[in-house]
PDB file of N, CA and C in Angstrom:
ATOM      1  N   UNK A   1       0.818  -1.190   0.000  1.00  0.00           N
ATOM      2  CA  UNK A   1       0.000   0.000   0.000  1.00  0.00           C
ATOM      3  C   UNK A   1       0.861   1.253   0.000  1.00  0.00           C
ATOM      4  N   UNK A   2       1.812   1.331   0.443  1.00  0.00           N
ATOM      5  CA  UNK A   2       2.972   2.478   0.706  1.00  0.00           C
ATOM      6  C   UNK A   2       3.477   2.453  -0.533  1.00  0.00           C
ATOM      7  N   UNK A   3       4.002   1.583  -1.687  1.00  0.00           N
ATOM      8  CA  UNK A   3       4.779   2.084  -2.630  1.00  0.00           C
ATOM      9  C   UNK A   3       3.486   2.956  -3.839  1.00  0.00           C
ATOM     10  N   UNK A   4       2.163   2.598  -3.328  1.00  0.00           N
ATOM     11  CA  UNK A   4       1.036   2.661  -4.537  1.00  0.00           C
ATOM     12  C   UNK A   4       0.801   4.213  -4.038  1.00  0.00           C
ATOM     13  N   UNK A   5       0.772   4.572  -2.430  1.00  0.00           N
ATOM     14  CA  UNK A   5       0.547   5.818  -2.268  1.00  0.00           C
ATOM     15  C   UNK A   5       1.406   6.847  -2.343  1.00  0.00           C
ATOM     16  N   UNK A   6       2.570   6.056  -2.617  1.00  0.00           N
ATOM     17  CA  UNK A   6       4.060   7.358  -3.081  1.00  0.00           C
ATOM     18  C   UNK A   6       4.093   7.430  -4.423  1.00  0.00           C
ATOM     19  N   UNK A   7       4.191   6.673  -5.131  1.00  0.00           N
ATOM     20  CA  UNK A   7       3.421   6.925  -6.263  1.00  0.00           C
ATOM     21  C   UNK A   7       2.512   7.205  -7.249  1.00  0.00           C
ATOM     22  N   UNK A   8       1.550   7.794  -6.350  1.00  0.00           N
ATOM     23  CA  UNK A   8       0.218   7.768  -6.860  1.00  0.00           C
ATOM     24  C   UNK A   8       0.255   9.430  -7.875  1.00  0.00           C
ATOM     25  N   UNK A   9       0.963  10.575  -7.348  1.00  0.00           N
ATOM     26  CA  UNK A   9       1.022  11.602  -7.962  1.00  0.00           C
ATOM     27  C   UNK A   9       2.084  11.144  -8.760  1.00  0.00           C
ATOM     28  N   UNK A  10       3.081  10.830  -9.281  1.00  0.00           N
ATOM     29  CA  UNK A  10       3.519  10.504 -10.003  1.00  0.00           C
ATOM     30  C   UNK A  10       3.070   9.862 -11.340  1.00  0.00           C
ATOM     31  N   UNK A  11       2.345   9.208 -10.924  1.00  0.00           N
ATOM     32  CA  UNK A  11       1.516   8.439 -11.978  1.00  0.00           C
ATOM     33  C   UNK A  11       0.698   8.874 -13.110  1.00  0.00           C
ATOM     34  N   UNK A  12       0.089   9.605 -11.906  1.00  0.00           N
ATOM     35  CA  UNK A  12      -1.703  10.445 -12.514  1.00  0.00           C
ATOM     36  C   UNK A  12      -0.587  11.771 -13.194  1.00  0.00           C
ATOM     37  N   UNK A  13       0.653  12.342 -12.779  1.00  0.00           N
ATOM     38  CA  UNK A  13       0.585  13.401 -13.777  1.00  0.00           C
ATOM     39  C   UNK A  13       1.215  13.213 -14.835  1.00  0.00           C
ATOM     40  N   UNK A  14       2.001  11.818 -15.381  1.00  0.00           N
ATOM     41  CA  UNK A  14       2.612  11.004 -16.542  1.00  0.00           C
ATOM     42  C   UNK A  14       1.305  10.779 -17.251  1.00  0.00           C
ATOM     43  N   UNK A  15       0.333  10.459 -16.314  1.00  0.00           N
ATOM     44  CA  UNK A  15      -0.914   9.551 -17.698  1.00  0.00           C
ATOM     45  C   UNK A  15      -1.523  11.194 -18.509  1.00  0.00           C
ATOM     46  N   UNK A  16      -1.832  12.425 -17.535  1.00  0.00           N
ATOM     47  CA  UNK A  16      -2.303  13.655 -18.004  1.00  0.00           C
ATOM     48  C   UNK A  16      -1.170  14.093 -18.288  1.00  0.00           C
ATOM     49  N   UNK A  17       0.520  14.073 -18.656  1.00  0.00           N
ATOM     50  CA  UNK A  17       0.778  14.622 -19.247  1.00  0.00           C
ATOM     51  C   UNK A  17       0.965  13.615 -21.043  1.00  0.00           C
ATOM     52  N   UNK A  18       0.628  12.359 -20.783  1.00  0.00           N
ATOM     53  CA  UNK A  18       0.998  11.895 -22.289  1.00  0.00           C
ATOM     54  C   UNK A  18      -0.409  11.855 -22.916  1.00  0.00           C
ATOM     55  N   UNK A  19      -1.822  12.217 -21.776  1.00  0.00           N
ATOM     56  CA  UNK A  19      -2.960  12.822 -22.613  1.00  0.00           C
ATOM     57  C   UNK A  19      -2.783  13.643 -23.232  1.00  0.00           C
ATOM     58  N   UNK A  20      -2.387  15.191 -22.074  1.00  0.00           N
ATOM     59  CA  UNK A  20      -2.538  16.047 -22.916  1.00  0.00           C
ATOM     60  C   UNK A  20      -1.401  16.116 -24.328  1.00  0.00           C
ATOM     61  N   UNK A  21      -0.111  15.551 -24.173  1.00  0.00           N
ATOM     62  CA  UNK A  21       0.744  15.916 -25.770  1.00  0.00           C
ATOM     63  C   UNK A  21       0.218  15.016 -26.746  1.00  0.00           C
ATOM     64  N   UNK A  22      -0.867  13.915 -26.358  1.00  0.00           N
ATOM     65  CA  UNK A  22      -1.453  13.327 -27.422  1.00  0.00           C
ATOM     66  C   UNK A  22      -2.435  14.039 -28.363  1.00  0.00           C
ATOM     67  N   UNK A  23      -3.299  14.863 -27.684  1.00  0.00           N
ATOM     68  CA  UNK A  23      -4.263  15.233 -27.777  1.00  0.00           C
ATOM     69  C   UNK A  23      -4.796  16.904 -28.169  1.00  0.00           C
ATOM     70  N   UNK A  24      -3.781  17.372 -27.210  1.00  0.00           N
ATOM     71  CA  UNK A  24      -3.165  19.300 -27.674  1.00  0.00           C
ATOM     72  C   UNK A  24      -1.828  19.338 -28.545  1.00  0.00           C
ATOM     73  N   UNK A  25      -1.888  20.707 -29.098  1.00  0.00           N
ATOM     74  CA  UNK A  25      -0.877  21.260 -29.531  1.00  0.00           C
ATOM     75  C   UNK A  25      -0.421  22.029 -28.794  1.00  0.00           C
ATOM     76  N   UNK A  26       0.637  20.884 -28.000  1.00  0.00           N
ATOM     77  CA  UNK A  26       1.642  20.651 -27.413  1.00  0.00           C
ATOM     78  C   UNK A  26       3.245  21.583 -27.807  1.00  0.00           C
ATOM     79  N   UNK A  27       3.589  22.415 -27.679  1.00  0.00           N
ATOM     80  CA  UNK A  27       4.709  22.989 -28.526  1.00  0.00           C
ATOM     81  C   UNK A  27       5.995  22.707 -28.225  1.00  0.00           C
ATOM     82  N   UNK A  28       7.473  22.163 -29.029  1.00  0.00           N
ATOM     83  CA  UNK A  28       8.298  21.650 -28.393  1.00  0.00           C
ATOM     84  C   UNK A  28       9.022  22.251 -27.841  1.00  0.00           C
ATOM     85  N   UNK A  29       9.124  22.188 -26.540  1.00  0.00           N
ATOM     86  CA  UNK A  29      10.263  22.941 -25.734  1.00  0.00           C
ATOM     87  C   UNK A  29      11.497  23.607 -26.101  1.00  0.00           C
ATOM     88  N   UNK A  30      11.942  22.075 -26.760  1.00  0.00           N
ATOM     89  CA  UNK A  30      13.657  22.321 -27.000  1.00  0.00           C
ATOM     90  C   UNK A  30      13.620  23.747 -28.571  1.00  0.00           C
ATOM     91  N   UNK A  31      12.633  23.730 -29.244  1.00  0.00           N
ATOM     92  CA  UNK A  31      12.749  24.441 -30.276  1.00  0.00           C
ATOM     93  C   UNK A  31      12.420  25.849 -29.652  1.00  0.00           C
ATOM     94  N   UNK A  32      11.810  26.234 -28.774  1.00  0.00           N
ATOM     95  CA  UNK A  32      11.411  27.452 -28.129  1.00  0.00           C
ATOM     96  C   UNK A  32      12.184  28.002 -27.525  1.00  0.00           C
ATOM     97  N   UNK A  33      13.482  27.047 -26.833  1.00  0.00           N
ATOM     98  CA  UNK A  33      14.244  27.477 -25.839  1.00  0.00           C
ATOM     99  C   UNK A  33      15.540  27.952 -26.858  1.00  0.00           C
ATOM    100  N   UNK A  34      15.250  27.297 -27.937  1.00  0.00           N
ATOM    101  CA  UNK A  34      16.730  27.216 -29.310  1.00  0.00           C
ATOM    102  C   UNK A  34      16.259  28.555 -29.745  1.00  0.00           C
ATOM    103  N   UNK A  35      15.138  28.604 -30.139  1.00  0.00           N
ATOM    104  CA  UNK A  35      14.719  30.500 -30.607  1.00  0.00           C
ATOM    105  C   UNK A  35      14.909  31.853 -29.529  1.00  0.00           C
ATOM    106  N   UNK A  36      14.575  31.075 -28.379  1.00  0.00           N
ATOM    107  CA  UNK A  36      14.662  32.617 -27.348  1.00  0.00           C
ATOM    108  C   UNK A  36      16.317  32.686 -27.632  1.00  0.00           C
ATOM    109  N   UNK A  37      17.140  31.904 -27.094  1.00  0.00           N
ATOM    110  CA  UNK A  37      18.745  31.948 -27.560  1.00  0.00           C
ATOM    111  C   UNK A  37      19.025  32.711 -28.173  1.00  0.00           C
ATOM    112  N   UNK A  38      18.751  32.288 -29.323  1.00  0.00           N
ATOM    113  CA  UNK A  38      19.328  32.737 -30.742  1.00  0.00           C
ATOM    114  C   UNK A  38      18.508  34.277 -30.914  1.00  0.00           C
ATOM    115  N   UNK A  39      17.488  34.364 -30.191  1.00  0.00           N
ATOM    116  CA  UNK A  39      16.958  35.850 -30.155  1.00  0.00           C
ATOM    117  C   UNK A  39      17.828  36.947 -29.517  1.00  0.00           C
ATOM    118  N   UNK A  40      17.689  36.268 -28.364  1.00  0.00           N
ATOM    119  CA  UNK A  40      19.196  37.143 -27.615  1.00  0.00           C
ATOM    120  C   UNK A  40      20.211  37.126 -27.637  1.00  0.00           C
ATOM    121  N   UNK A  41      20.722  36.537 -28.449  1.00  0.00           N
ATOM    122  CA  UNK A  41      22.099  36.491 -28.919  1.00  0.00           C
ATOM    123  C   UNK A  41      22.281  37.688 -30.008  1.00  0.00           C
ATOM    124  N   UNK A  42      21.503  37.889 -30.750  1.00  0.00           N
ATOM    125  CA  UNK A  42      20.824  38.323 -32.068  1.00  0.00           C
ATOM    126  C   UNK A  42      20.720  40.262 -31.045  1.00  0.00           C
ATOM    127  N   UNK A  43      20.046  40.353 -29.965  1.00  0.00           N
ATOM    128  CA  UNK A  43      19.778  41.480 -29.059  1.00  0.00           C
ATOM    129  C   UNK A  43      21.061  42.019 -28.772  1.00  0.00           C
ATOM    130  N   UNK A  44      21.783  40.696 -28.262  1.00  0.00           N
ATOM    131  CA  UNK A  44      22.973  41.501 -27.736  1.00  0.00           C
ATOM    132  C   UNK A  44      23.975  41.618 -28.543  1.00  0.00           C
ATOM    133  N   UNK A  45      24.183  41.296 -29.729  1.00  0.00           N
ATOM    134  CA  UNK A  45      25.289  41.738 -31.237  1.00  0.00           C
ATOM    135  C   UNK A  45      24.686  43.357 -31.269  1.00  0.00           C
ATOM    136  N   UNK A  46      23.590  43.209 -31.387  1.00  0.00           N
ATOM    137  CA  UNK A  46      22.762  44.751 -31.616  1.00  0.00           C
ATOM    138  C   UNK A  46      23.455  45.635 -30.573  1.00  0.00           C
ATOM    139  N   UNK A  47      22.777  45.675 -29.797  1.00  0.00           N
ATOM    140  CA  UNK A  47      23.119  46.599 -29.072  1.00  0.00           C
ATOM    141  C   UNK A  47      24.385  46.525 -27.547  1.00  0.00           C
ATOM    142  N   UNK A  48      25.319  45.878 -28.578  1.00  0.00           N
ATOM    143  CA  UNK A  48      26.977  45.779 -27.389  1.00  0.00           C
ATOM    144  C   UNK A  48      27.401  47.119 -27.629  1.00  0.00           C
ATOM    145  N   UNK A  49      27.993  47.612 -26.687  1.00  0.00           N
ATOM    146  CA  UNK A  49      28.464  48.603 -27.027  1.00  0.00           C
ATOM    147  C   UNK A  49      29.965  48.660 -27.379  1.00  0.00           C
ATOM    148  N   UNK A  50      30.770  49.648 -28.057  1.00  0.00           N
ATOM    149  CA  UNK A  50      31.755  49.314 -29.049  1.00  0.00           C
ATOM    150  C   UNK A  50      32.920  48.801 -28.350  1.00  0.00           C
ATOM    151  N   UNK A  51      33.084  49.533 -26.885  1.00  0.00           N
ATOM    152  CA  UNK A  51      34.074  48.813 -26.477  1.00  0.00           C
ATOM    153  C   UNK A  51      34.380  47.784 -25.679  1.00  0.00           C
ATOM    154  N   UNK A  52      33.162  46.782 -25.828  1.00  0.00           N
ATOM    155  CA  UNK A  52      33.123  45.865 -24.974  1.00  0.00           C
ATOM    156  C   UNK A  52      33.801  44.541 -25.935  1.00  0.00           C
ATOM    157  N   UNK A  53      34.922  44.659 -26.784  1.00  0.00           N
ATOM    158  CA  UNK A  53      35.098  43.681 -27.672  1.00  0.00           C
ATOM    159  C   UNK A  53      35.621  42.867 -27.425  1.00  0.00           C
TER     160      UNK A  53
END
């Protein structure tokens, strides 16, 4: 009974989270986190200032 009740939130939020990416448009992380990057990377070429080279 103890390993079913330590696990029990564990469980239930694996089954609702492979509902919901079955089921929603789900957006992929790793590509969102690769664009903010490359956004601010992109921010800070812009506006470095000259003598920070």
């Amino acid at each position: 009974m103890g390993l079913i009740r330590s696990y029990f939130s564990f469980l239930v939020g694996t089954t609702c989270g492979v509902y919901i990416a079955q089921n929603y448009n789900v957006p992929n992380i790793k590509k969102v986190v690769h664009s903010a990057l490359f956004t601010a990377k992109v921010v800070e070429e812009k506006y470095r200032s000259p003598n920070d080279v």
